[in-house]
Protein backbone atom coordinates (compact mmCIF):
# COMPACT_ATOMS: atom_id res chain seq x y z
CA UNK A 1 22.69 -22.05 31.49
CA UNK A 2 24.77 -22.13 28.58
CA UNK A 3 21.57 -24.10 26.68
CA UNK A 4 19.55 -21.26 27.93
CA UNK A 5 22.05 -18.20 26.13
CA UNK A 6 21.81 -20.20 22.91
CA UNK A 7 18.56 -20.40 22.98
CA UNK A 8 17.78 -16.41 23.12
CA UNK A 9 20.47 -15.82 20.81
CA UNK A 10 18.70 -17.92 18.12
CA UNK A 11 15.88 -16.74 19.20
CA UNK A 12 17.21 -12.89 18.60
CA UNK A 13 19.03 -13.82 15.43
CA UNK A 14 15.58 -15.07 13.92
CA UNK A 15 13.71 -11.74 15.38
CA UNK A 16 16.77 -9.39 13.70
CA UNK A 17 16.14 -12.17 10.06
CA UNK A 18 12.45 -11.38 10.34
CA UNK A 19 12.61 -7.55 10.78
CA UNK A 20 15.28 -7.18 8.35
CA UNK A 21 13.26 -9.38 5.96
CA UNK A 22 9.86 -6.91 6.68
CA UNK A 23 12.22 -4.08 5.64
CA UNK A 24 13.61 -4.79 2.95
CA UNK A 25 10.00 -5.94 1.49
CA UNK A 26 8.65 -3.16 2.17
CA UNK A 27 11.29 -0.65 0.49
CA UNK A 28 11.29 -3.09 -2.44
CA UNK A 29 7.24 -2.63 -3.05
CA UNK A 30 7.58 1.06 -2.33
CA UNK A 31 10.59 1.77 -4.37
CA UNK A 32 8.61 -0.42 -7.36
CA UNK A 33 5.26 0.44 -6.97
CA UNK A 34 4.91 3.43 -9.39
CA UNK A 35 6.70 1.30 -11.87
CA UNK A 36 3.37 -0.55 -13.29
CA UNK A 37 1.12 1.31 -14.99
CA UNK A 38 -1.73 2.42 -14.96
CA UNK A 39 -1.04 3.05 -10.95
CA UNK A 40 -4.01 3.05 -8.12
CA UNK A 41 -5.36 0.08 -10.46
CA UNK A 42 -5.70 -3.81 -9.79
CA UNK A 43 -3.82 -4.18 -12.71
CA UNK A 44 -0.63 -2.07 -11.15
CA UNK A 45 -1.63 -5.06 -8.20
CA UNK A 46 -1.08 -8.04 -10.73
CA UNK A 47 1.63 -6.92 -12.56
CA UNK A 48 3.68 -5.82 -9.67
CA UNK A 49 3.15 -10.03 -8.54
CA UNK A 50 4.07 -11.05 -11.69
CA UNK A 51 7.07 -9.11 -11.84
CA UNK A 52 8.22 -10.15 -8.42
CA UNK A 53 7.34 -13.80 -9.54
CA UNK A 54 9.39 -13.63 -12.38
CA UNK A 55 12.31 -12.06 -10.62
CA UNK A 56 12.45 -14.83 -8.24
CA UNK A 57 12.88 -17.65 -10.90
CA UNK A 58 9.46 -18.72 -12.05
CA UNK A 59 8.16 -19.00 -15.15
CA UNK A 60 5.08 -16.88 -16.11
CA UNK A 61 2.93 -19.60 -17.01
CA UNK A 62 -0.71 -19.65 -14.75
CA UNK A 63 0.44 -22.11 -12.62
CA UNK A 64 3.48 -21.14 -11.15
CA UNK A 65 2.23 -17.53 -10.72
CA UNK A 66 -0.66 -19.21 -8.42
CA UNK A 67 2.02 -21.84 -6.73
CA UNK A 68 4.04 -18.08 -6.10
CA UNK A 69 0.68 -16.04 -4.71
CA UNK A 70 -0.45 -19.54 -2.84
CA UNK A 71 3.39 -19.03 -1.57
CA UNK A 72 3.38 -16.13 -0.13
CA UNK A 73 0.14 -16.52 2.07
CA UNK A 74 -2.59 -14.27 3.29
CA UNK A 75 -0.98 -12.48 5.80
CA UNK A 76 2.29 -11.00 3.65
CA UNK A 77 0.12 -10.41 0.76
CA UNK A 78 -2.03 -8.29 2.80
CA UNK A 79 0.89 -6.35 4.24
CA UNK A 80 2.46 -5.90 0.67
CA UNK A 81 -1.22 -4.59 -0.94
CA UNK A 82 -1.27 -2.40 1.96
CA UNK A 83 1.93 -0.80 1.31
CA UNK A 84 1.42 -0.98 -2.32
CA UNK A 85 -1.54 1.19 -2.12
CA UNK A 86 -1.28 3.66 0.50
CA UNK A 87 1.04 6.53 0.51
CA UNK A 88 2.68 9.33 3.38
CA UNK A 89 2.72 12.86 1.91
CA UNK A 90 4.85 14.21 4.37
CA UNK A 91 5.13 17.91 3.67
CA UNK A 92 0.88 17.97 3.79
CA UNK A 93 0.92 15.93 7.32
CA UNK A 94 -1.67 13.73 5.06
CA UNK A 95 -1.87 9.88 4.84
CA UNK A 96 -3.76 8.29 1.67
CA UNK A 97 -5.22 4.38 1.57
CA UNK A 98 -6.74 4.41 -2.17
CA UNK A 99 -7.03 0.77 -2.76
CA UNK A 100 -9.34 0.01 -6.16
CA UNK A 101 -10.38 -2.72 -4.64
CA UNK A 102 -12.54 -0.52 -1.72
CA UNK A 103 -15.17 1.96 -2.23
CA UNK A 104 -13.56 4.75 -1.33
CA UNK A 105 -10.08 6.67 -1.08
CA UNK A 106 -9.39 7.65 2.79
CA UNK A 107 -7.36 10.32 3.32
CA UNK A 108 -6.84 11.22 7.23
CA UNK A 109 -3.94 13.83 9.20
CA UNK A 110 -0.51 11.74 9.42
CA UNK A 111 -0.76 12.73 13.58
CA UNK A 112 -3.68 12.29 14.98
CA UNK A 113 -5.98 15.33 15.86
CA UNK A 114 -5.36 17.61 13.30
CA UNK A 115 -7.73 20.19 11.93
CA UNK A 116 -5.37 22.02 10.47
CA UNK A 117 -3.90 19.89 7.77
CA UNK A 118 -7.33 18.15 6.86
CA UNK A 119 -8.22 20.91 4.57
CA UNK A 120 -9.85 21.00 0.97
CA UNK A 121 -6.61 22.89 -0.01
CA UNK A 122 -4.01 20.27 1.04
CA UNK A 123 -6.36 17.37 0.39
CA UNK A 124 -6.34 18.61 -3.32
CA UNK A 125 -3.09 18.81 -3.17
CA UNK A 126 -2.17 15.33 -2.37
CA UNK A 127 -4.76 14.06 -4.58
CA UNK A 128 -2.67 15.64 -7.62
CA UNK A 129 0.71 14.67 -6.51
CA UNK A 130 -0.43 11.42 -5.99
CA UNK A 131 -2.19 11.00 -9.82
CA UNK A 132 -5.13 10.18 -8.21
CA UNK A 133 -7.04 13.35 -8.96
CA UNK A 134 -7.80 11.59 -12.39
CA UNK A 135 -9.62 8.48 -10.71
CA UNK A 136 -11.71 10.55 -8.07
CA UNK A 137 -13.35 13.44 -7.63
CA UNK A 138 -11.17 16.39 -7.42
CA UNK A 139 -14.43 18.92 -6.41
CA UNK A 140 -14.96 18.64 -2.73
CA UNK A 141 -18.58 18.72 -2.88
CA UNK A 142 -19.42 15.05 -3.39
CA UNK A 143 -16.48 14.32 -0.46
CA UNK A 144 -17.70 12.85 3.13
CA UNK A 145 -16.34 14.40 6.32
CA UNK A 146 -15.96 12.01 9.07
CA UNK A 147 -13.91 12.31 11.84
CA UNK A 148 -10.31 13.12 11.30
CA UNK A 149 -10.94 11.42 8.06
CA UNK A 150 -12.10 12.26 4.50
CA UNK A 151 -13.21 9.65 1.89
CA UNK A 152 -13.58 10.04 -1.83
CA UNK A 153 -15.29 7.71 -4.33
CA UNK A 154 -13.34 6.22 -6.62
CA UNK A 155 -14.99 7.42 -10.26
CA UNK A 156 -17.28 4.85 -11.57
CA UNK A 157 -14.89 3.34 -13.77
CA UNK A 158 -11.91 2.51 -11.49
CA UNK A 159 -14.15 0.28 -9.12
CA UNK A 160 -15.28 -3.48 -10.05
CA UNK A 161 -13.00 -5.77 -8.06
């Protein structure tokens, strides 16, 4: 019995190490991610790794920022570029997934089925508070409608990943 307690508090103590680990992660590429310039580019991407290379001890030669990306593995690298690229504009109810590396910018209602936020108006809006109205097309004409979901071509130049 007493094996048994140990066990699942272990067990619990490595659950509370991993989500505290996913949290802090994830404030520390939000609270940093408008710090490399240009932003909404792959090079915001690489020099964000570089910089969080650096900061944990490595040199900046080639190989050790490879040994550091080969480090960190698909699966967290996925879930940091994800956070890196999207953004919540809360006070528009509008959520934004501009990664350079896709076609388009996605920008969808933060609940569900919501008409009411989706419009050209607020999806203007966040498209200048966010900078990106200067890598897409601000005029709503060459936008596609989908369901609950609105995506924007990146401008010519910003694509080629």
């Amino acid at each position: 019995m007493r094996k048994e307690h140990d066990v699942m508090k272990k067990t619990n103590h490595a659950n509370i190490q991993a989500k505290l680990f996913d949290f802090a992660l994830s404030e520390l590429v939000r609270s940093q991610r408008n710090s490399f310039a240009p932003i909404w580019t792959i090079d915001s991407w690489v020099k964000f790794l570089i910089w969080l290379s650096l900061n944990c001890g490595l040199p900046g030669d080639r190989d050790s920022l490879e040994n550091f990306a080969d480090a960190l593995g698909r699966p967290l690298t996925i879930r940091m570029r994800k956070i890196f690229y999207e953004r919540t504009i809360n006070e528009l109810g509008l959520h934004l997934i501009a990664d350079p590396a896709e076609s388009n910018v996605l920008i969808m209602p933060v609940e569900g089925d919501r008409d009411d936020v989706l419009t050209e108006k607020a999806c203007k809006q966040a498209l200048v508070s966010t900078g990106l109205h200067e890598r897409v097309s601000i005029d709503s004409v060459n936008w596609k409608s989908h369901d609950q979901l609105i995506s924007i071509a990146w401008n010519s130049s910003e694509t080629g990943c």
